[in-house]
C-alpha atoms as a PDB file:
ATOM      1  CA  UNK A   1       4.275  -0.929  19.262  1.00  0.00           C
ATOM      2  CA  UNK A   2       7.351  -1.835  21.296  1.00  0.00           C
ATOM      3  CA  UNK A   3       9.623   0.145  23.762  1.00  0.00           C
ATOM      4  CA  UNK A   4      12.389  -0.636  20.879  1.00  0.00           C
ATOM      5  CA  UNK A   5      10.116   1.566  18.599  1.00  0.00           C
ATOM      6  CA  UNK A   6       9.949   4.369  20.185  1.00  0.00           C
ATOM      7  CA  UNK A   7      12.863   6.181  18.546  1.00  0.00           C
ATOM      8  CA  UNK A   8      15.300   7.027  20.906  1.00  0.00           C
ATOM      9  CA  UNK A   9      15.736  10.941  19.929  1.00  0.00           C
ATOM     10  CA  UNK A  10      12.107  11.940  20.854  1.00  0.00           C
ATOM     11  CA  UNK A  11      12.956  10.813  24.201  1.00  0.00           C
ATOM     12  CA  UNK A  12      13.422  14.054  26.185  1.00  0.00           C
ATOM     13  CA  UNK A  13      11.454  15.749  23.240  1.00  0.00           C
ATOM     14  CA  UNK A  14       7.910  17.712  23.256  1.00  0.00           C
ATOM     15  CA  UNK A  15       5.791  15.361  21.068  1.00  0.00           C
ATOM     16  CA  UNK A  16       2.457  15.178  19.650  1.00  0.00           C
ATOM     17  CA  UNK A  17       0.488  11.767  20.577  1.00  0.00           C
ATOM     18  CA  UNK A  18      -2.425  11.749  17.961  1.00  0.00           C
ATOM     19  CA  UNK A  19      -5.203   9.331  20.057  1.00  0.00           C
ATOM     20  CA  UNK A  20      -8.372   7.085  18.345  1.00  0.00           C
ATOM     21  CA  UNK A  21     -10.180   9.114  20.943  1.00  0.00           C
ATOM     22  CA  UNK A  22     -11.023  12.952  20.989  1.00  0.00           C
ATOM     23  CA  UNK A  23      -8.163  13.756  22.781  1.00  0.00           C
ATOM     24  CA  UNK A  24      -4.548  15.210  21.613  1.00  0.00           C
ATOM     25  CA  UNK A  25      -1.554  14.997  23.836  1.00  0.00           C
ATOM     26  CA  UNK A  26       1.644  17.017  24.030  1.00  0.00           C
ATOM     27  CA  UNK A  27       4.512  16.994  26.181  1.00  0.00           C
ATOM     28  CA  UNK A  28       8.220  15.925  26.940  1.00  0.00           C
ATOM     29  CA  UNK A  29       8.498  12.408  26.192  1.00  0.00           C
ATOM     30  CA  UNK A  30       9.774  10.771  29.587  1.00  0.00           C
ATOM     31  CA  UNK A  31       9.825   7.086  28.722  1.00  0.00           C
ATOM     32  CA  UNK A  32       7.597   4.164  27.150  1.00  0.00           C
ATOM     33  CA  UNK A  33       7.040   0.612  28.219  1.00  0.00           C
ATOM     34  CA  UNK A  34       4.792  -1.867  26.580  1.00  0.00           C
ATOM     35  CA  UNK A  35       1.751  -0.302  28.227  1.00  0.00           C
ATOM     36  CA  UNK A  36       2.465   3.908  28.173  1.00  0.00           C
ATOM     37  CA  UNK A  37       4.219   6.508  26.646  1.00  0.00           C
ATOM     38  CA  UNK A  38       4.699   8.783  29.596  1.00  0.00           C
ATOM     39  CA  UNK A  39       4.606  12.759  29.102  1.00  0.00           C
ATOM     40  CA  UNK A  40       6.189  15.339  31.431  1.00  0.00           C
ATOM     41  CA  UNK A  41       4.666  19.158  31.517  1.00  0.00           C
ATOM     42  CA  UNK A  42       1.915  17.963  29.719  1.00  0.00           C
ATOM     43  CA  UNK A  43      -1.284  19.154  27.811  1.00  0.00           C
ATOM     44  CA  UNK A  44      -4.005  16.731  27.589  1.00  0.00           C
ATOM     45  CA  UNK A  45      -6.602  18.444  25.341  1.00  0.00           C
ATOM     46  CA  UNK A  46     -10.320  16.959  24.732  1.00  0.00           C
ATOM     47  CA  UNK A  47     -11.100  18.356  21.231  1.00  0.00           C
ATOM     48  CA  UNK A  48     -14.774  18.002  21.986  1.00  0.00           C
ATOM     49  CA  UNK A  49     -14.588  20.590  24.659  1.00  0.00           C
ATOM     50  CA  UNK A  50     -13.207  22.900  21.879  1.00  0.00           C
ATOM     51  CA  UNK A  51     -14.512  24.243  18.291  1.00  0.00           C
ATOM     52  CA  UNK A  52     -10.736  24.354  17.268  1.00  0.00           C
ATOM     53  CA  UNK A  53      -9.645  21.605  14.822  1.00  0.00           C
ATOM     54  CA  UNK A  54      -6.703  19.033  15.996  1.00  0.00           C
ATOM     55  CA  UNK A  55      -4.597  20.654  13.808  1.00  0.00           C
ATOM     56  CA  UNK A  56      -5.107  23.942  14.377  1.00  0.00           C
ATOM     57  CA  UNK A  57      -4.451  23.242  18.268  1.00  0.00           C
ATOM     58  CA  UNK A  58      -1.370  21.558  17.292  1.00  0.00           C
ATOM     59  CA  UNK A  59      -0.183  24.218  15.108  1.00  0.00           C
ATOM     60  CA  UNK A  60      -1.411  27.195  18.356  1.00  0.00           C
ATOM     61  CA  UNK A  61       0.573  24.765  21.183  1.00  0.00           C
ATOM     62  CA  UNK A  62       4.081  24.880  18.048  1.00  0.00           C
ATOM     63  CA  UNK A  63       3.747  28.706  18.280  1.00  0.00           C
ATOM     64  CA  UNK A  64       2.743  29.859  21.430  1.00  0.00           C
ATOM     65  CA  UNK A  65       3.751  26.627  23.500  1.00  0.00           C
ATOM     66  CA  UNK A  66       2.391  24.119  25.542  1.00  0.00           C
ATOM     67  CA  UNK A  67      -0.714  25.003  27.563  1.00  0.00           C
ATOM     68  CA  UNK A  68       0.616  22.272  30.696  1.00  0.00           C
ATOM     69  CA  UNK A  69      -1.790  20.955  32.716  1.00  0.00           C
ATOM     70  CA  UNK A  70      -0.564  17.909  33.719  1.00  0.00           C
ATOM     71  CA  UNK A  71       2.864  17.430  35.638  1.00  0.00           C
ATOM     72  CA  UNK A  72       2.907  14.068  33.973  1.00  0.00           C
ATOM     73  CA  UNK A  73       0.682  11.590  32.689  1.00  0.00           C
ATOM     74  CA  UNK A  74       0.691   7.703  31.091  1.00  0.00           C
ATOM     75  CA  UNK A  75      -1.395   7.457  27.972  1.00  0.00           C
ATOM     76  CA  UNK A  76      -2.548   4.334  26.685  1.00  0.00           C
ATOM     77  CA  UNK A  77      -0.388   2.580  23.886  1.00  0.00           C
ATOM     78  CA  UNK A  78      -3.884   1.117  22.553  1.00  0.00           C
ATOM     79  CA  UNK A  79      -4.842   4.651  22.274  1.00  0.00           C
ATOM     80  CA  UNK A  80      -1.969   6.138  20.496  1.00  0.00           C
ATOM     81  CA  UNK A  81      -2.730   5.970  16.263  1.00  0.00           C
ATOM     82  CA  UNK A  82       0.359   8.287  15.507  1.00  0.00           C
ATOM     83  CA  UNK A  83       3.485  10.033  17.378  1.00  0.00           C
ATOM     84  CA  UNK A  84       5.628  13.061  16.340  1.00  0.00           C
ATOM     85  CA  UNK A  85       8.038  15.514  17.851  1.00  0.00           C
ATOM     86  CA  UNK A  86       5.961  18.898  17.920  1.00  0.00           C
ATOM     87  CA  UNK A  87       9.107  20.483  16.136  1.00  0.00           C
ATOM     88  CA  UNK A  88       8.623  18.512  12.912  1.00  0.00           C
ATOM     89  CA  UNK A  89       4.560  19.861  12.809  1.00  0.00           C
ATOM     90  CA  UNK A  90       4.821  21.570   9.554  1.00  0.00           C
ATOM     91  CA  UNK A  91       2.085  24.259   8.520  1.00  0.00           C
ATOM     92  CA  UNK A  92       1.622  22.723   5.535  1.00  0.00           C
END
């Protein structure tokens, strides 16, 4: 995945970054390079510290918000199996 594919209209958007590990990420999309998609006001959630389901966590942070608790962080492009702006989570 290249900078060039990051389409340009999440950037400034809260988006869901779907990871190969247990981990989900949501935040404002601040900018990508070939090594990170960078997050602002950020939730990094470890889904084995919870019984809730990935989706169901993504569906809580779309109604109630995201829980931040990160001021910004760099996740892994290697990590990163799927990307979406939180708005166009669907409930089913």
């Amino acid at each position: 995945m290249s900078a060039a594919e990051i389409p340009s209209e999440l950037i400034g958007q809260v988006v869901v970054l779907d990871t190969s590990a247990p981990f989900i990420y949501l935040g404002t999309l601040l900018a990508a390079d070939h090594r990170y998609l960078i997050l602002a006001d950020a939730d990094v959630h470890d889904l084995r510290e919870s019984r809730t389901s990935r989706e169901r966590y993504i569906l809580e942070s779309l109604e109630h918000g995201v829980r931040v608790n990160r001021a910004k962080v760099y996740v892994s492009r290697d990590e990163v199996v799927s990307f979406s702006a939180l708005a166009d989570v669907t409930l089913g």
